[in-house]
Protein backbone atom coordinates (compact mmCIF):
# COMPACT_ATOMS: atom_id res chain seq x y z
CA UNK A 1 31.32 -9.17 -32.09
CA UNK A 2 27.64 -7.94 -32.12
CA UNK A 3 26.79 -9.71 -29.05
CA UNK A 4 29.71 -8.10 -27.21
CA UNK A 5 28.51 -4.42 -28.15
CA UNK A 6 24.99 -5.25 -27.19
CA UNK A 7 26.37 -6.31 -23.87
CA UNK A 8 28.81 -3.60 -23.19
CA UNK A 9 25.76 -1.04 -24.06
CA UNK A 10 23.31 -2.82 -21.55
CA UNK A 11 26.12 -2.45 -19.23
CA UNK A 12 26.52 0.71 -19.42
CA UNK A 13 22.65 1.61 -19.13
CA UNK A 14 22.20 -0.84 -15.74
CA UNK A 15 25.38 1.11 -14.21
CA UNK A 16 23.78 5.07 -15.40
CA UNK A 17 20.59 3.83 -13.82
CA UNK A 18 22.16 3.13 -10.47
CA UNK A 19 23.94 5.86 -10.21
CA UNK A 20 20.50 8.02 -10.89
CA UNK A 21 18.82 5.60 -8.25
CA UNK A 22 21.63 6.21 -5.84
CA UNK A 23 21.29 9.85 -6.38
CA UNK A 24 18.13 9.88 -5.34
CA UNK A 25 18.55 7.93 -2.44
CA UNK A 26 21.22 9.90 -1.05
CA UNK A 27 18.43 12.87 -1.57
CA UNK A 28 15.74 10.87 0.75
CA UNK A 29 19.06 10.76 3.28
CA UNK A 30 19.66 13.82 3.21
CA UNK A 31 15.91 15.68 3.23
CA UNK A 32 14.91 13.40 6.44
CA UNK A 33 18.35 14.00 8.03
CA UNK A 34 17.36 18.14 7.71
CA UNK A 35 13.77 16.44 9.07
CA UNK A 36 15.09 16.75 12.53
CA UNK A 37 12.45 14.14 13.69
CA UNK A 38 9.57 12.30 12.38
CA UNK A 39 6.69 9.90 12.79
CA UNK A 40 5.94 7.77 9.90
CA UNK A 41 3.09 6.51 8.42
CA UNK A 42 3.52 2.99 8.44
CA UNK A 43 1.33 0.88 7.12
CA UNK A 44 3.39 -2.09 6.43
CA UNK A 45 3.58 -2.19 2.78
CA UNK A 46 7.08 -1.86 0.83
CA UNK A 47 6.97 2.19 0.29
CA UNK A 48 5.95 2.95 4.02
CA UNK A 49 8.17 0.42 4.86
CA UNK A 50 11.16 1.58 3.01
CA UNK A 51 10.73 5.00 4.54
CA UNK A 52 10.42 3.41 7.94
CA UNK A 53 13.63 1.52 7.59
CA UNK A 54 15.63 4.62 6.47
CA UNK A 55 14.27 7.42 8.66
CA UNK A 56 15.37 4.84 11.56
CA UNK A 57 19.32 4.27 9.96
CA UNK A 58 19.59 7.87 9.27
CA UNK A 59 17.38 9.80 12.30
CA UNK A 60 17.86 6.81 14.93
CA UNK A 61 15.83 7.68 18.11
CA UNK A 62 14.35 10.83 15.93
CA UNK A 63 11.88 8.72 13.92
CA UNK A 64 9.12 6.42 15.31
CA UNK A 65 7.03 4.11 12.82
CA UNK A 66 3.60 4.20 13.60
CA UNK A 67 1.01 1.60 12.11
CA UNK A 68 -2.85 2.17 12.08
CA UNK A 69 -5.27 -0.62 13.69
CA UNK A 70 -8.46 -0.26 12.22
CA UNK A 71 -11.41 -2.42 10.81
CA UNK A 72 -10.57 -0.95 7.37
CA UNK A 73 -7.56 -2.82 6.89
CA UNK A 74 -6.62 -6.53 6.87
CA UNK A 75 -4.89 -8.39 9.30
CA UNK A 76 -2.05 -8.96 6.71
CA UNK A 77 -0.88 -5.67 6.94
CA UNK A 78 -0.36 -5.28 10.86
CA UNK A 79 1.68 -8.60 10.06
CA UNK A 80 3.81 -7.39 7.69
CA UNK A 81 4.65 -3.92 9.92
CA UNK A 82 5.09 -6.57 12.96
CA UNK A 83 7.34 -8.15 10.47
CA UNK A 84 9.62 -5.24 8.96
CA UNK A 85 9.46 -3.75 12.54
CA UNK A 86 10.82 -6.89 14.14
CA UNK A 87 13.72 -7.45 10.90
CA UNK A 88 15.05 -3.86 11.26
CA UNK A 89 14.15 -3.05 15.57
CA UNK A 90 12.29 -0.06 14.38
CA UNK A 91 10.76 2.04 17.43
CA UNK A 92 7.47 0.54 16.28
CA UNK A 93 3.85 1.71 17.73
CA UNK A 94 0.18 1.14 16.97
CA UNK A 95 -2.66 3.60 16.95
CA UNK A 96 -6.26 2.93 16.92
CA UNK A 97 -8.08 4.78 14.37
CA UNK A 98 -11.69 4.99 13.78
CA UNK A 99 -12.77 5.95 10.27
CA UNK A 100 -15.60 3.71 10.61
CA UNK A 101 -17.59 6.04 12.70
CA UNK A 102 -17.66 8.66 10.13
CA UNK A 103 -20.68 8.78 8.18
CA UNK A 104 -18.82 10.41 5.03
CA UNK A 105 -16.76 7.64 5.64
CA UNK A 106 -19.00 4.99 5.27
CA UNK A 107 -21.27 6.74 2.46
CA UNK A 108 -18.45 5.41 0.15
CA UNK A 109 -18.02 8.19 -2.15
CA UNK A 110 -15.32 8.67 -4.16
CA UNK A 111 -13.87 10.95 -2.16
CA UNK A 112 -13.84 8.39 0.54
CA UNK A 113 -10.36 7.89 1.21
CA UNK A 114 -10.01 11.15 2.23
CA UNK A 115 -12.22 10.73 5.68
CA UNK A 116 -9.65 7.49 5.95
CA UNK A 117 -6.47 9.89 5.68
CA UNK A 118 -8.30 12.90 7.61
CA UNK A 119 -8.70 10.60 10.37
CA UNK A 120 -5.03 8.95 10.06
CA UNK A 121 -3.77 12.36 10.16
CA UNK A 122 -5.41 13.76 13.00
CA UNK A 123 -4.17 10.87 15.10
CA UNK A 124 -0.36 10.95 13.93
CA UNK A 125 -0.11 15.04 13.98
CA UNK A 126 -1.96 14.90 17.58
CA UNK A 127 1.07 11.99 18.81
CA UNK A 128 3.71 14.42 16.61
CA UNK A 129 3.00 17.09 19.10
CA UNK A 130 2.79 15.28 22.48
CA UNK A 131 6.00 13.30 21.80
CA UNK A 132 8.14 16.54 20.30
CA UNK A 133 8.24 15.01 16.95
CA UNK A 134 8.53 18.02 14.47
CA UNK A 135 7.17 16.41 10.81
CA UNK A 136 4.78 13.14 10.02
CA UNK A 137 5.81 11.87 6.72
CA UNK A 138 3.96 9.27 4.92
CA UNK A 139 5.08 6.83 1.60
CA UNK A 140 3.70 8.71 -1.10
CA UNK A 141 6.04 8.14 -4.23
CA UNK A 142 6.54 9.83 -7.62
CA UNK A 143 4.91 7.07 -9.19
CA UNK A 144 1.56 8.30 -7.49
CA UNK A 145 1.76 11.76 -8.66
CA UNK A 146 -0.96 12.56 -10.92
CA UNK A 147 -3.47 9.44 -9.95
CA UNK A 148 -6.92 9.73 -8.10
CA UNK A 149 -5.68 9.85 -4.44
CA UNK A 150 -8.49 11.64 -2.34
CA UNK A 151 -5.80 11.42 0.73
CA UNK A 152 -3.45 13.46 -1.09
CA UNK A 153 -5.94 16.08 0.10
CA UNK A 154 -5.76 15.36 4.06
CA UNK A 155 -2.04 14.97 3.93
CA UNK A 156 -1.59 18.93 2.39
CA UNK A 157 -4.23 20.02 5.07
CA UNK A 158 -2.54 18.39 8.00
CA UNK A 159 1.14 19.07 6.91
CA UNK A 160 2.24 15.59 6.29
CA UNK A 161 5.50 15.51 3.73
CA UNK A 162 6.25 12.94 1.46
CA UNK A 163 10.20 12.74 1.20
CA UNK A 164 9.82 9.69 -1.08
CA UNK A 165 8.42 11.68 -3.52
CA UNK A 166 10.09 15.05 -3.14
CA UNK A 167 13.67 12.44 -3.65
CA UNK A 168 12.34 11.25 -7.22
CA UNK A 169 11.90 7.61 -5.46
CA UNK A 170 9.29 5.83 -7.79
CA UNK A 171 8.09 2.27 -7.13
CA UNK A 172 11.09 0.33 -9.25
CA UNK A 173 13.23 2.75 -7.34
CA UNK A 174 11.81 2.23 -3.83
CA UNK A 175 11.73 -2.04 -4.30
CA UNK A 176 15.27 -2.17 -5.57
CA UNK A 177 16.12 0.08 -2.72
CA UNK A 178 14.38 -2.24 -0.67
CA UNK A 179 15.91 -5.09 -1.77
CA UNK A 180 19.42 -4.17 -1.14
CA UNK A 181 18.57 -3.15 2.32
CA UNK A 182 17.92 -6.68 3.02
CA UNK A 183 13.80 -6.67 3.49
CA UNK A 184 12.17 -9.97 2.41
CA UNK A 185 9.02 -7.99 1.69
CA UNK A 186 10.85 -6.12 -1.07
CA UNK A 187 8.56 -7.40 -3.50
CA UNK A 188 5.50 -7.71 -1.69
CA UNK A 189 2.05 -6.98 -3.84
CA UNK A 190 0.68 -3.88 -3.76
CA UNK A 191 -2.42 -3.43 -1.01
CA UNK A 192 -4.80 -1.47 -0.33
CA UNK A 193 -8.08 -0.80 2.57
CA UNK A 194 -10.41 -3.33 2.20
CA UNK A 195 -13.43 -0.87 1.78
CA UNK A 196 -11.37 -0.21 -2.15
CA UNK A 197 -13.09 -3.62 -2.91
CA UNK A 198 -16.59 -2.10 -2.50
CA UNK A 199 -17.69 0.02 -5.46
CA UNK A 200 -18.34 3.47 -4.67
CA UNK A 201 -22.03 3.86 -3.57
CA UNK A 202 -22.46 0.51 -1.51
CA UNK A 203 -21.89 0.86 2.31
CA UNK A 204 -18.89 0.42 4.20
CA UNK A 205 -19.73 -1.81 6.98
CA UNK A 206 -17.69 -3.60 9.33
CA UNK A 207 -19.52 -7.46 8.12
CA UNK A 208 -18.93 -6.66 4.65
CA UNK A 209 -15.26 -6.17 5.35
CA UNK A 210 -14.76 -9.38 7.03
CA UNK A 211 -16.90 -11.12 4.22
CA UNK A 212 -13.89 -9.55 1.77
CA UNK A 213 -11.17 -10.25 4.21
CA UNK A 214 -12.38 -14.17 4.32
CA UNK A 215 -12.77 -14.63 1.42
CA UNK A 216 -8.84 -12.77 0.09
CA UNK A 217 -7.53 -15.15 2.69
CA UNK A 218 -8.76 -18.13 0.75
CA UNK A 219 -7.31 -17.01 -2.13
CA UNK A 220 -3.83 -16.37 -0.38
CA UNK A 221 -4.28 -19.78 1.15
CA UNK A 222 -3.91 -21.20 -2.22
CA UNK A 223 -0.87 -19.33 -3.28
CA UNK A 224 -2.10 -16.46 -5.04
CA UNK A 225 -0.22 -13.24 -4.74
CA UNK A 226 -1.80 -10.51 -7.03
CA UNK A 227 -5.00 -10.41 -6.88
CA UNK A 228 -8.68 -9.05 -5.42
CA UNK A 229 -12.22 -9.78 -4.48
CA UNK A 230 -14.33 -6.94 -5.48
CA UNK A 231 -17.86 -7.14 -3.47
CA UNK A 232 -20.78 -6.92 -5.44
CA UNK A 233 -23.87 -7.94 -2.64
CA UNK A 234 -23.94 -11.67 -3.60
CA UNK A 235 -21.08 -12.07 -6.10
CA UNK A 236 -17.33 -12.15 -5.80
CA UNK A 237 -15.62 -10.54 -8.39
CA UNK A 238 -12.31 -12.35 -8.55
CA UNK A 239 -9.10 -10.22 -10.20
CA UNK A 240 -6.19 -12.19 -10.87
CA UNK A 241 -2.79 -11.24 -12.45
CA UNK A 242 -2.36 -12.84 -15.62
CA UNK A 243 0.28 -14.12 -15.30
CA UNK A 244 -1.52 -16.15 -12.79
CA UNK A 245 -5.10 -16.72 -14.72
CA UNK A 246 -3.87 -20.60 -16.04
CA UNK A 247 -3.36 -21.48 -12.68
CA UNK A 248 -6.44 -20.20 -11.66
CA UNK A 249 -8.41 -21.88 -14.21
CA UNK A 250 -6.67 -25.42 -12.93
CA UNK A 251 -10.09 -27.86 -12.24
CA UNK A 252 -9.05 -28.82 -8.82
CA UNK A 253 -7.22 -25.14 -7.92
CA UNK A 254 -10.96 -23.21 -9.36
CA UNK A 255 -12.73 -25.84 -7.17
CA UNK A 256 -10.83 -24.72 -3.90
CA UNK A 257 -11.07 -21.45 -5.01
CA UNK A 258 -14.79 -21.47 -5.37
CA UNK A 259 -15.67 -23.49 -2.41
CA UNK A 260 -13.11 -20.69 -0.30
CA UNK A 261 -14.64 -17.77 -1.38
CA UNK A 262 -18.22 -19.19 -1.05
CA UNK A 263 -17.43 -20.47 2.58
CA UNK A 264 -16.80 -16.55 3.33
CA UNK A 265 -20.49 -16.00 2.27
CA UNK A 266 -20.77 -15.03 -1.62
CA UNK A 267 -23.83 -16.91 -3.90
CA UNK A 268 -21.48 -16.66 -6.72
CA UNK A 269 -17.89 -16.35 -8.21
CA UNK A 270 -16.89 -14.55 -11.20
CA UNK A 271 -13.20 -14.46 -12.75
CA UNK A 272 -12.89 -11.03 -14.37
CA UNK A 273 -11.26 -11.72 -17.77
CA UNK A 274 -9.27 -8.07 -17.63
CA UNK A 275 -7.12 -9.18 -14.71
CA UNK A 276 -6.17 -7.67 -11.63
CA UNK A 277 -6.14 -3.79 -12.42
CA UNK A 278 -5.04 -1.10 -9.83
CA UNK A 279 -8.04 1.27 -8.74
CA UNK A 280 -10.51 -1.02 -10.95
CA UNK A 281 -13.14 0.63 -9.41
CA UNK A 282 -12.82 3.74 -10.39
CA UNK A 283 -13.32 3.18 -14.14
CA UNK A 284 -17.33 3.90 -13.43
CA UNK A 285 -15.95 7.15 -12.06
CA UNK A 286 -15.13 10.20 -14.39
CA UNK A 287 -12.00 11.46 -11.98
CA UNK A 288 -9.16 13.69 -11.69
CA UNK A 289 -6.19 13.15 -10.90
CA UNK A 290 -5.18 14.42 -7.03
CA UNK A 291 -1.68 15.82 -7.07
């Protein structure tokens, strides 16, 4: 008899909190629908994604996904837009962007995402107005509301919306959503640039990227999905998941490990005992949060 309430009452909870999710779904439908037409930021990870997939079902021709090439970012992510593009036959463009020219940009201050976003921006709003497009929306979610996002800045100053966010759509929210659509990258890790695995201070060059790049491909190689390199000159600063740390403490799996990252160029390899943390970085930072 207990066990029978206990499951009716989970029941009931599960159902309330789809209906709530599908609420604010149908609001993401409906604010891109009054959109008219948009370009959106897509970088190829699952909230960008998400957005891409519904601005094309409910704006068809209207909405054009466009995906940034640049030596900030990995090769894994133009894969993964090539990917969700390809799944879903979203109108599907690249841009070239060039943050690394930028001087602010490569200073790597904390502010330095917003020279990354200032230049995103200036490319999409500049293609919004040549191809009649009336709005460039990115995936900002209401999960990120409140944490240190420099780029929240550029977006406000160049008009970019985020209709994930103004729906209610956090990150359980946007992966479930995701997941019903039918995307196999529903629960894809989260990502980032690769110049977030240089601590603020150190220069952004183009060799140290690849040097992180190589060496977060090794990693991958070996099965490892949550997880970073953090560049510190000479050492690798490994952050798994914990739920993935016994694994990566196997003798033969820390042998491949070490001998991967080393062949991308690092002296030494250190397994930080806290885990892969979001933003890790930023804890030698004294910050506030960019709404």
């Amino acid at each position: 008899m207990t066990r029978t309430a206990t499951k009716t009452t989970t029941s009931t909870t599960t159902t309330t909190t789809t209906e709530t999710r599908a609420a604010r779904s149908a609001r993401l439908d409906a604010r891109l629908s009054g959109l008219g037409s948009v370009i959106v930021a897509f970088s190829g990870g699952i909230d960008s994604a998400l957005l891409a997939v519904t601005a094309a079902r409910v704006l068809g021709p209207r909405s054009l996904a466009v995906t940034a090439v640049s030596a900030s970012y990995p090769e894994t992510h133009r894969q993964l837009a090539l990917s969700v593009a390809s799944d879903f036959g979203l109108a599907h463009e690249f841009i070239s962007t060039d943050e690394m020219s930028r001087p602010e940009y490569r200073a790597n201050a904390a502010n330095r995402c917003y020279y990354c976003k200032d230049e995103l921006y200036h490319h999409l709003t500049a293609l919004a107005r040549a191809r009649g497009f009336a709005h460039v929306i990115d995936g900002n979610n209401a999960d990120d509301r409140g944490d240190y996002r420099p780029g929240r800045q550029a977006a406000r100053e160049h008009g970019v919306l985020s209709p994930l966010d103004e729906a209610g759509l956090g990150k359980d929210d946007i992966r479930a959503l995701a997941r019903e659509a039918g995307m196999r990258t529903w629960d894809e890790p989260a990502s980032a640039c690769l110049s977030s695995r240089l601590p603020y201070g150190t220069e952004v060059t183009d060799a140290r990227l690849r040097q992180v790049e190589r060496a977060e491909a090794a990693v991958r190689a070996l099965g490892f999905r949550i997880f970073r390199v953090r560049h510190h000159d000479d050492v690798a600063r490994l952050e798994v998941a914990r739920s993935e740390m016994p694994r990566m403490l196997e003798a033969d799996v820390n042998r491949q490990v070490v001998e991967g990252i080393k062949a991308a160029g690092y002296r030494y390899v250190a397994l930080d005992l806290q885990g892969y943390r979001l933003g890790s970085l930023n804890d030698a930072l004294t910050l506030r949060p960019i709404p």
